[in-house]
Protein backbone atom coordinates (compact mmCIF):
# COMPACT_ATOMS: atom_id res chain seq x y z
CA UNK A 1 0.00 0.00 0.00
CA UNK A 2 1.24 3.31 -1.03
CA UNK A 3 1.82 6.12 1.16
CA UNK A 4 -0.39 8.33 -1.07
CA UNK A 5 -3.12 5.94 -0.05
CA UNK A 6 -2.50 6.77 4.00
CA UNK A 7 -2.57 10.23 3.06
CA UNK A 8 -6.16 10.40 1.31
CA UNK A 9 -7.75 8.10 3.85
CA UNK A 10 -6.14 10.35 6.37
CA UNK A 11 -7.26 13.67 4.67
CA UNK A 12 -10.54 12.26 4.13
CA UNK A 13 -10.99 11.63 7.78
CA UNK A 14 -9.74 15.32 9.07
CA UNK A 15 -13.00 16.23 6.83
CA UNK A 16 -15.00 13.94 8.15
CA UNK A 17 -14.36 14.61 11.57
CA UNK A 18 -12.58 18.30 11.63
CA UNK A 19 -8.76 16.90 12.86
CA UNK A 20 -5.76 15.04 11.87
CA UNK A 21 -6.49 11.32 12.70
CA UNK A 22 -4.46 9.73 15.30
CA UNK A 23 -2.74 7.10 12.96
CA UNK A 24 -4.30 5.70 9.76
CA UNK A 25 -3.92 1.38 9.63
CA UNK A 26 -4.12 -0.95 6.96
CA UNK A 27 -5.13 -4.97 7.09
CA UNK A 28 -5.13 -7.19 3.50
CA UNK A 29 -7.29 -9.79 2.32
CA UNK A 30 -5.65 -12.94 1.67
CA UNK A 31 -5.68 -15.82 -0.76
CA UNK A 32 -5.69 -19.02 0.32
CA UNK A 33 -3.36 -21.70 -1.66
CA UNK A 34 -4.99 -24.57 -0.11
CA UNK A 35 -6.88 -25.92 2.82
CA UNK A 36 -10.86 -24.88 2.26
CA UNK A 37 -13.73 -25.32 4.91
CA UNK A 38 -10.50 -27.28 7.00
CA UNK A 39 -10.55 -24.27 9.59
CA UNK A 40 -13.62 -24.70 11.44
CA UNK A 41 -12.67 -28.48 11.69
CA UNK A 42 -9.55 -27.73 13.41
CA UNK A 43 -7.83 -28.46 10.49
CA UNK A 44 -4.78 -26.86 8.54
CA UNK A 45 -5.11 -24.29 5.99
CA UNK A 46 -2.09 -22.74 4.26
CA UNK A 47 -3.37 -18.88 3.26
CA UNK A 48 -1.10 -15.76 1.98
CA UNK A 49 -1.96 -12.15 2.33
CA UNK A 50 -2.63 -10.23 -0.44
CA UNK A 51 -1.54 -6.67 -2.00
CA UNK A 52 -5.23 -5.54 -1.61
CA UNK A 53 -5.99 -3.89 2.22
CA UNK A 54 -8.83 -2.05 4.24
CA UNK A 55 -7.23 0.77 5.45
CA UNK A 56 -8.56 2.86 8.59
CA UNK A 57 -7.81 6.47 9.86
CA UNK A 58 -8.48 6.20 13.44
CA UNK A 59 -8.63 8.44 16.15
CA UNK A 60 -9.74 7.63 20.10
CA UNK A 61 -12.32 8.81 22.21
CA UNK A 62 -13.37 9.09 25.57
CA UNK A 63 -16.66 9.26 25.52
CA UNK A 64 -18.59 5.76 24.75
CA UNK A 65 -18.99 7.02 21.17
CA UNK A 66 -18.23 4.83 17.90
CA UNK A 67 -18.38 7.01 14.42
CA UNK A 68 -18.32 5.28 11.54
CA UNK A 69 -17.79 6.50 7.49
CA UNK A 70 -16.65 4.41 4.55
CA UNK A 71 -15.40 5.48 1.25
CA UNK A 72 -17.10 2.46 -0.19
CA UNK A 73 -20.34 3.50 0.77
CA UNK A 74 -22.53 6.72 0.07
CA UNK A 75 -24.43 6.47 3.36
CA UNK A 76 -22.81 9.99 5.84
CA UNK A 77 -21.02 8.84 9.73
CA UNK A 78 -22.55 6.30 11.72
CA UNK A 79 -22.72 7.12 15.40
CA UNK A 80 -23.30 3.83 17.96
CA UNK A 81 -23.33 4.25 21.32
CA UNK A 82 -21.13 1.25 22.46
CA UNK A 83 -22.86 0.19 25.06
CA UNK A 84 -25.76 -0.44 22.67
CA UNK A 85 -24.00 -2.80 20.81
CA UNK A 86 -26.18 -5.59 20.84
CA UNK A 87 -24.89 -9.58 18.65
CA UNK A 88 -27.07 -9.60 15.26
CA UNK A 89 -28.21 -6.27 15.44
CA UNK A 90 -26.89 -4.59 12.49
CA UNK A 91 -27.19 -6.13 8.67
CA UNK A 92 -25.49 -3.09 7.47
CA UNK A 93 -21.50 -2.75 6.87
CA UNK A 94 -20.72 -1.14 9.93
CA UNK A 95 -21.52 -4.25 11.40
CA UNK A 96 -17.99 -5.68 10.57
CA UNK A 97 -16.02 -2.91 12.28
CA UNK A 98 -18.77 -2.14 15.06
CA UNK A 99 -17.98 -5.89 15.64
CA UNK A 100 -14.84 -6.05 16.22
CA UNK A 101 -15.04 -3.08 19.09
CA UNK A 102 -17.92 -5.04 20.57
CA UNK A 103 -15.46 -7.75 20.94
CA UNK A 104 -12.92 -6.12 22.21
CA UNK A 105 -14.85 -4.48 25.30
CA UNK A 106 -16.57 -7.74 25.42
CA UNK A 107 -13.47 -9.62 26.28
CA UNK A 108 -12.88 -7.14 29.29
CA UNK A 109 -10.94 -4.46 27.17
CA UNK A 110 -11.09 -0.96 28.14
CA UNK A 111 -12.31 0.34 24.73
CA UNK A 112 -13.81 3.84 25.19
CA UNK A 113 -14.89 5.16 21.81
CA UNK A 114 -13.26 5.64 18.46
CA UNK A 115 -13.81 7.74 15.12
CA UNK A 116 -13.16 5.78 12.16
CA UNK A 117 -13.13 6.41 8.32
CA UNK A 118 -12.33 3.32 5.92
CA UNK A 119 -11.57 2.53 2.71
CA UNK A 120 -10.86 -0.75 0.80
CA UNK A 121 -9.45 -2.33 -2.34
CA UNK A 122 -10.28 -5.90 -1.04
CA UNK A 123 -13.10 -7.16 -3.58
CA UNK A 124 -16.22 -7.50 -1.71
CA UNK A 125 -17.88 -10.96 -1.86
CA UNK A 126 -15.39 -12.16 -4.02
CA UNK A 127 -14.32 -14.68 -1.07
CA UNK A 128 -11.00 -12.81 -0.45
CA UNK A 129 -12.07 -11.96 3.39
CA UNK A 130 -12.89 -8.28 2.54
CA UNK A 131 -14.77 -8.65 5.96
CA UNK A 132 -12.31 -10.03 8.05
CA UNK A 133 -9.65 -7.58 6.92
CA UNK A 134 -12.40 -4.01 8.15
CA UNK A 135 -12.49 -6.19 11.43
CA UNK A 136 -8.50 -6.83 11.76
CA UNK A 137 -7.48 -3.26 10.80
CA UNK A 138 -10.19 -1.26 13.33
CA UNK A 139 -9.29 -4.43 16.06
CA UNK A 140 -5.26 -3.36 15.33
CA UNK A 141 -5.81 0.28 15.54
CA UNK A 142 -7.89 0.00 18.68
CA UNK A 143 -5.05 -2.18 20.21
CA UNK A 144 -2.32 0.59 19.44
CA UNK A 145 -4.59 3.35 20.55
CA UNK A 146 -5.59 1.92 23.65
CA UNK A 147 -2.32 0.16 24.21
CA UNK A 148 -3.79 -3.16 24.94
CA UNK A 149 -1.28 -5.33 23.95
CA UNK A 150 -2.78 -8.20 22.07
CA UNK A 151 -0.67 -10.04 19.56
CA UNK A 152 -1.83 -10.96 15.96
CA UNK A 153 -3.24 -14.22 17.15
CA UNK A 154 -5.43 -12.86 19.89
CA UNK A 155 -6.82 -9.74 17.44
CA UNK A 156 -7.89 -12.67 14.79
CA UNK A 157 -9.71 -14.85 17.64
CA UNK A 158 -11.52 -11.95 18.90
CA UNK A 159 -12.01 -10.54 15.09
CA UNK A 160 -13.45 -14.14 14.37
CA UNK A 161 -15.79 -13.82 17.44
CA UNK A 162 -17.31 -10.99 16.01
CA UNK A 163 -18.46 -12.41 12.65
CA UNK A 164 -19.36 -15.64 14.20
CA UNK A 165 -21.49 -13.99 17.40
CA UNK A 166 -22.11 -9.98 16.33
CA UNK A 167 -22.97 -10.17 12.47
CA UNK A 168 -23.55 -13.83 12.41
CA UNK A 169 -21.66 -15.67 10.44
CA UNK A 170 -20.28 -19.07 11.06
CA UNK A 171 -16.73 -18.26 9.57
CA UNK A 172 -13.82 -20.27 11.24
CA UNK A 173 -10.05 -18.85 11.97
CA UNK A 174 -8.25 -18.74 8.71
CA UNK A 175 -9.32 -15.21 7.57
CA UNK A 176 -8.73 -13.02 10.52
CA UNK A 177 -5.25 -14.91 11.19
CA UNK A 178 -4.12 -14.46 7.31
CA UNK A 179 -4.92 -11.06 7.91
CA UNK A 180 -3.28 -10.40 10.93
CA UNK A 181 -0.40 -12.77 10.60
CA UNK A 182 0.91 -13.20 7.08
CA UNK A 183 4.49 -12.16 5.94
CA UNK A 184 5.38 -10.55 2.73
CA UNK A 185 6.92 -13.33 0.65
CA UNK A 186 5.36 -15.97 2.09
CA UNK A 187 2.04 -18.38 2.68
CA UNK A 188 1.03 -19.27 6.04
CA UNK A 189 0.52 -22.48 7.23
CA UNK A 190 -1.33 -22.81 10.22
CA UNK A 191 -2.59 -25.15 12.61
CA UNK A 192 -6.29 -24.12 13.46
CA UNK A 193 -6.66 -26.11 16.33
CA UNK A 194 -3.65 -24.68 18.78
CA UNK A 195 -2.88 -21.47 16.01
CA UNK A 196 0.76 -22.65 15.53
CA UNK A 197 2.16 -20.84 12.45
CA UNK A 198 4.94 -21.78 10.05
CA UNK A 199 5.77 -18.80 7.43
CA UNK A 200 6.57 -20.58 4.01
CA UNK A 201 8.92 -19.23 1.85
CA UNK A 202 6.43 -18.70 -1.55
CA UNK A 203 8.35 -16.70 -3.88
CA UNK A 204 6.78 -17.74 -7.73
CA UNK A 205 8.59 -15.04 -9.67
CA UNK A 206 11.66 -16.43 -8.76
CA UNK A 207 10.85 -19.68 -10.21
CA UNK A 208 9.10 -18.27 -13.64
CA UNK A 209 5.82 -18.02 -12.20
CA UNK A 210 2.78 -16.58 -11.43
CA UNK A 211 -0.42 -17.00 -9.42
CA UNK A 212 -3.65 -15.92 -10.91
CA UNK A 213 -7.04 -14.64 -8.77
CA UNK A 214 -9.91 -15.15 -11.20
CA UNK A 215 -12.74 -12.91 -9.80
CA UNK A 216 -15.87 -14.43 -11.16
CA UNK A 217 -17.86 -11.52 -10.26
CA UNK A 218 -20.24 -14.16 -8.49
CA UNK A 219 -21.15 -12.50 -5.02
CA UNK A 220 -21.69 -14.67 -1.73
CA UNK A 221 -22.05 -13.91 1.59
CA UNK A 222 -20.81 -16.60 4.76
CA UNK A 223 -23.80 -16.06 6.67
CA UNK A 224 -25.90 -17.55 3.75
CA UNK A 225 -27.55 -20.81 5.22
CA UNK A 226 -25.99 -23.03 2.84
CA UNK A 227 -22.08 -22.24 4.38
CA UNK A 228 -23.83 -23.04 7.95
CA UNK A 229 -25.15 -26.24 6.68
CA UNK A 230 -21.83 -27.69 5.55
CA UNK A 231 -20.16 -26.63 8.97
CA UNK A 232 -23.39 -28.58 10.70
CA UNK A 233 -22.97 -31.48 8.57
CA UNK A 234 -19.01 -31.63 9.37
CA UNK A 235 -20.28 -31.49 13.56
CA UNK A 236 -22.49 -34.21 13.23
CA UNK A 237 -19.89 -36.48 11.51
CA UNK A 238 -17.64 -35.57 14.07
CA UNK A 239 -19.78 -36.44 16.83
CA UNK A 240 -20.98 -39.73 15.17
CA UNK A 241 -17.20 -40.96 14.67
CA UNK A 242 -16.63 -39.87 18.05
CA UNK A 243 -14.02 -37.31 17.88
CA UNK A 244 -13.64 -33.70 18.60
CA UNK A 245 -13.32 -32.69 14.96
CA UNK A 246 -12.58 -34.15 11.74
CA UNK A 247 -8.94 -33.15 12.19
CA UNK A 248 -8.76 -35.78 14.39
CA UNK A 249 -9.63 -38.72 11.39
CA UNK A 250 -6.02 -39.80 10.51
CA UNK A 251 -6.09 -39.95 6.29
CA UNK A 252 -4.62 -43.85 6.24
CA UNK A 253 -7.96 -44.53 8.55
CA UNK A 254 -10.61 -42.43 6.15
CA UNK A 255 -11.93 -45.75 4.28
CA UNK A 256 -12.88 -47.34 7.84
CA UNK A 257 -14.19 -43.95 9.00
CA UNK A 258 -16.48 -43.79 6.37
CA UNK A 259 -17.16 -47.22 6.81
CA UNK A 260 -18.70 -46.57 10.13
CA UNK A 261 -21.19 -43.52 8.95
CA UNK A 262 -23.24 -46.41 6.80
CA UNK A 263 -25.66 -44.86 3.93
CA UNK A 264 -25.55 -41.23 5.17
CA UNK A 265 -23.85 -40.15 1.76
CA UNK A 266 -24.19 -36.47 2.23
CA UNK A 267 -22.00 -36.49 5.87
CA UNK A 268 -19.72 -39.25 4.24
CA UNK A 269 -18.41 -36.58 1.31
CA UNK A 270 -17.93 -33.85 3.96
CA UNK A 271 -15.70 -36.12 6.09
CA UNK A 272 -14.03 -37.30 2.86
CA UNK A 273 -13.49 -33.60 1.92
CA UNK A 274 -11.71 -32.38 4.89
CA UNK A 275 -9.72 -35.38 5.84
CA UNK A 276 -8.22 -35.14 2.27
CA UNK A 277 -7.94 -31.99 2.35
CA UNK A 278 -5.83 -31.27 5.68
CA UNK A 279 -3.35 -33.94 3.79
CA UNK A 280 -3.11 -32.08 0.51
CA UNK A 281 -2.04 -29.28 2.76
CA UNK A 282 0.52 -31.03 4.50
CA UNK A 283 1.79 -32.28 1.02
CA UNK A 284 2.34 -29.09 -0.43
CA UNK A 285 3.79 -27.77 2.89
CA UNK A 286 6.00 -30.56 2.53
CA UNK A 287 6.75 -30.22 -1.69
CA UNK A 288 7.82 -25.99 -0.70
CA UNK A 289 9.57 -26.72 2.10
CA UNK A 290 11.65 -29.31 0.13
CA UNK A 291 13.32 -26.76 -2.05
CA UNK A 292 11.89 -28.91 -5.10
CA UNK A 293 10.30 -27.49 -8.39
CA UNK A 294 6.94 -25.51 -6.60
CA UNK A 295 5.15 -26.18 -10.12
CA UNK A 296 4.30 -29.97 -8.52
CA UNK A 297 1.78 -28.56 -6.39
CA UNK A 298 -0.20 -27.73 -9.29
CA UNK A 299 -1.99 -31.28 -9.27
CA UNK A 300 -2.44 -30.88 -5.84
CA UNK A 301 -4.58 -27.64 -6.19
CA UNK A 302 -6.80 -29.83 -9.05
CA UNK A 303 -7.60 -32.45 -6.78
CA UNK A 304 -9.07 -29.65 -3.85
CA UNK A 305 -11.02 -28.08 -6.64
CA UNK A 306 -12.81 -31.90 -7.52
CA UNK A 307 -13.14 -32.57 -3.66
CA UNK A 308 -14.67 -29.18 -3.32
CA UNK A 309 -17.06 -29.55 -5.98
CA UNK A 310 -17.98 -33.16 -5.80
CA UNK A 311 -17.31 -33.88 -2.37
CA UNK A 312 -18.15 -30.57 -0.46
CA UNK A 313 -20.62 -29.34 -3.69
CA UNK A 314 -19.61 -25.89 -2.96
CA UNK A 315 -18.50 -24.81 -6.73
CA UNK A 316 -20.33 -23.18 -9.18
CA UNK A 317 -20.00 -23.34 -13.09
CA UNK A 318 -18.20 -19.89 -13.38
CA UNK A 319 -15.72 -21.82 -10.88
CA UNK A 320 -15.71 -24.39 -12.65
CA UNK A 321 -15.66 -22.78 -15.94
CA UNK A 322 -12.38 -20.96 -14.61
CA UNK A 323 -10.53 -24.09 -13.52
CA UNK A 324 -11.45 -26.06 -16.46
CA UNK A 325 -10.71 -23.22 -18.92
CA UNK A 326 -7.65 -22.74 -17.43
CA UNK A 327 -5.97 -25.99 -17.74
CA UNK A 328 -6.81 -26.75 -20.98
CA UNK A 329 -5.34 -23.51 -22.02
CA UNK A 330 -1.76 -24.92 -20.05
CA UNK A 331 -2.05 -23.70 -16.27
CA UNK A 332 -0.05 -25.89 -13.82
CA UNK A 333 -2.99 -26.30 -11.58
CA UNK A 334 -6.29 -24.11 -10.14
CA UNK A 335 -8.60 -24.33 -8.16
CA UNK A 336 -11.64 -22.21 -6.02
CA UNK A 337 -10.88 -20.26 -3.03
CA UNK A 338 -12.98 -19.30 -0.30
CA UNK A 339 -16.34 -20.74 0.95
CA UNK A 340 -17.41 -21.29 -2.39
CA UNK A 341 -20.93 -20.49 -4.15
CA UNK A 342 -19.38 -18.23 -5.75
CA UNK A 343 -16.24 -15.76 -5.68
CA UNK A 344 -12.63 -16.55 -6.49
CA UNK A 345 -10.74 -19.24 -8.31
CA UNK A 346 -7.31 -19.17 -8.45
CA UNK A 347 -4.50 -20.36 -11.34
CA UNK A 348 -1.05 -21.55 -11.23
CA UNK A 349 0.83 -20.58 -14.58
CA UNK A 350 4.05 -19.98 -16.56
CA UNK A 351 4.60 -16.55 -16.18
CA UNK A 352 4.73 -16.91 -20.57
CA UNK A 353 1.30 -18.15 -20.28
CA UNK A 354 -0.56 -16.05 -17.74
CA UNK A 355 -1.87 -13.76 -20.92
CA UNK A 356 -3.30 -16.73 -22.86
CA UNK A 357 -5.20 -18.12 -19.92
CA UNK A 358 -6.58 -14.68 -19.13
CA UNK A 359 -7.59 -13.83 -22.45
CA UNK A 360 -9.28 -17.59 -23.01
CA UNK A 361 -11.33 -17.52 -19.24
CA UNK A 362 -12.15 -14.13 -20.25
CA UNK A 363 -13.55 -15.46 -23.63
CA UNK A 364 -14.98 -18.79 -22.37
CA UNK A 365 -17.01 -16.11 -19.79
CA UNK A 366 -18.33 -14.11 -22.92
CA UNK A 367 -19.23 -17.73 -24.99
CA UNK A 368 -20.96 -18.47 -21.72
CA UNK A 369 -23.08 -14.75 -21.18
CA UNK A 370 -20.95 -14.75 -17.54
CA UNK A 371 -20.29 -11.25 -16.31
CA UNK A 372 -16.63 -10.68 -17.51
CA UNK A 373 -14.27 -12.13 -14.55
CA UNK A 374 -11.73 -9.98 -12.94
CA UNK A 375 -7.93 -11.22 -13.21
CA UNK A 376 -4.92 -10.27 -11.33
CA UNK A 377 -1.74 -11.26 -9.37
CA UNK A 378 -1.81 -12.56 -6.60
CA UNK A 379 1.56 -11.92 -4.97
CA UNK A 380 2.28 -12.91 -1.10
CA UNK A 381 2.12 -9.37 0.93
CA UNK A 382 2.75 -8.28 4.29
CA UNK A 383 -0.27 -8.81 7.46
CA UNK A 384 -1.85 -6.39 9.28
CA UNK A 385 0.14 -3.53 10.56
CA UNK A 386 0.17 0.72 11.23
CA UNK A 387 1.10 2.80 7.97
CA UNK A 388 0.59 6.59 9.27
């Protein structure tokens, strides 16, 4: 992010509010290479930050007051009282940020009002956690402001408490840690259930490649029943293999495990998605950390995409029409992001190719009367931090 970004959210702010802001923050959206709908079954997921940020201007108050404006949105300030802040109240945008103060103050933090004014480049609902990253960046700025101390880790849980419990959406721990953890030049593979993190070298331009976001304009939204239903499903297969999560299904024991959950087909693919998945994700932790040629992990990301969309039945044809596209037009391997129904796919390419597979998706769209996708780079950026 540039510094001639700080500076207009900054500006904008002092005519918002009538003052220089007390610091301006920025938190990215993030990417995630592999490990889908693993998080919220204490599972491992292996995400990367991206270029793309929410940045907030933020200055403190004293007075139980929380004002909120957005760039992105033509509504004037907000004002909330915080002590009014009530879970599942709100269906609006400030939700997100109003969220993460609840949660703060919630977990016993002496939070005492803020002005805010945001503005973001992170695609919204195009499953590249534009939501977690307006949580993260107000939850960081508070922390600084107020001089509470909290680490990366502990902003993401409480930033994941507030979708989950104040706007209501059953979104596990991958987002808000991407955003608040990851490391320019690297993915970031994390353990959901204990939050261990490993930063993995991911350098593609080094190695004649590129990674593609394919944006298929296809909006979705995580507290849509249909994301809650596949989290449910994954509970109740838990509970009747009798385990804490699915994490805890070793991959050499899957056949047997399935074995045991009879004719219930639909619970069987969901435990057969997320037990393979957690070992894909070990096996291209393992294939990076080797030092061998990354372009072997293309395969890998092929195989989450058919789990996804046969086993989890999260895809959609744009998706599909990406990842298909894609490959027969020479990508190394793709694959959909995110929670799926919609949003993001991403492609693994030559860096001489990456202009033939955009141009064919972006055909193959047209052929199909699919709003034209969005395409960019996707290149591993730093987490959550202060700018101004």
């Amino acid at each position: 992010m540039s510094e001639a970004v700080a500076e207009t959210v900054a500006a904008r702010f002092s005519e918002l509010y009538g003052a220089e802001p007390h610091g301006v923050w920025a938190a990215p959206g993030r990417v995630n290479l592999i490990g889908e709908h693993t998080d919220y079954n204490d599972g491992f997921v292996m995400p990367f930050a991206l270029p793309h940020t929410a940045v907030a201007a933020v200055s403190r108050r004293e007075d139980g007051v929380l004002r909120l404006h957005s760039a992105d949105v033509r509504d004037g300030v907000s004002e909330l009282r915080l002590d009014d802040l009530t879970p599942e109240s709100d269906k609006n945008w400030t939700a997100y940020p109003a969220g993460a103060v609840w949660a703060l103050r919630e977990a016993g933090h002496a939070v005492t009002g803020a002005d805010i004014h945001l503005a973001s480049t992170v695609p919204s609902g195009a499953g590249l956690s534009s939501s977690a990253a307006l949580e993260v960046v107000v939850a960081l700025a508070l922390n600084d402001l107020f001089s509470l101390g909290l680490r990366g880790w502990q902003l993401a849980r409480l930033c994941q408490r507030a979708e989950n419990v104040y706007v209501g959406a059953p979104v596990g721990i991958m987002d808000q840690t991407a955003s608040a953890c990851c490391e320019a030049g690297h993915a970031l593979f994390l353990d959901t259930r204990d939050l261990s993190q490993k930063q993995i070298p991911f350098d593609l331009a080094a190695e004649g490649m590129r990674l593609l976001v394919v944006d298929t304009q296809v909006k979705h939204s995580h507290s849509e029943g249909e994301y809650g239903k596949r989290r449910a499903g994954c509970e109740k297969g838990a509970a009747l293999l009798g385990v804490n999560a699915l994490r805890d299904i070793a991959y050499d024991d899957l056949d047997a495990a399935l074995a045991r959950l009879g004719d219930d087909e639909e619970v069987r693919r969901l435990v057969r998605h997320v037990v393979t998945e957690d070992e894909r994700v070990e096996r291209v932790v393992s294939l990076l950390e080797s030092g061998d040629d990354t372009r072997a992990i293309g395969p890998i990301l092929v195989e989450g995409h058919t789990s996804l969309r046969d086993d989890f039945r999260i895809s959609c044809p744009e998706l599909d029409l990406v990842v298909d596209t894609a490959l027969a037009s020479g990508a190394l391997g793709a694959r959909m992001t995110g929670g799926g129904f919609g949003g993001s796919a991403i492609v693994l390419a030559e860096e001489t190719d990456v202009d033939a597979i955009t141009k064919a998706v972006t055909e193959a769209f047209a052929a199909a009367g699919f709003t034209t996708p969005r395409v960019f780079e996707a290149v591993p950026s730093a987490g959550a931090r202060r700018v101004r």
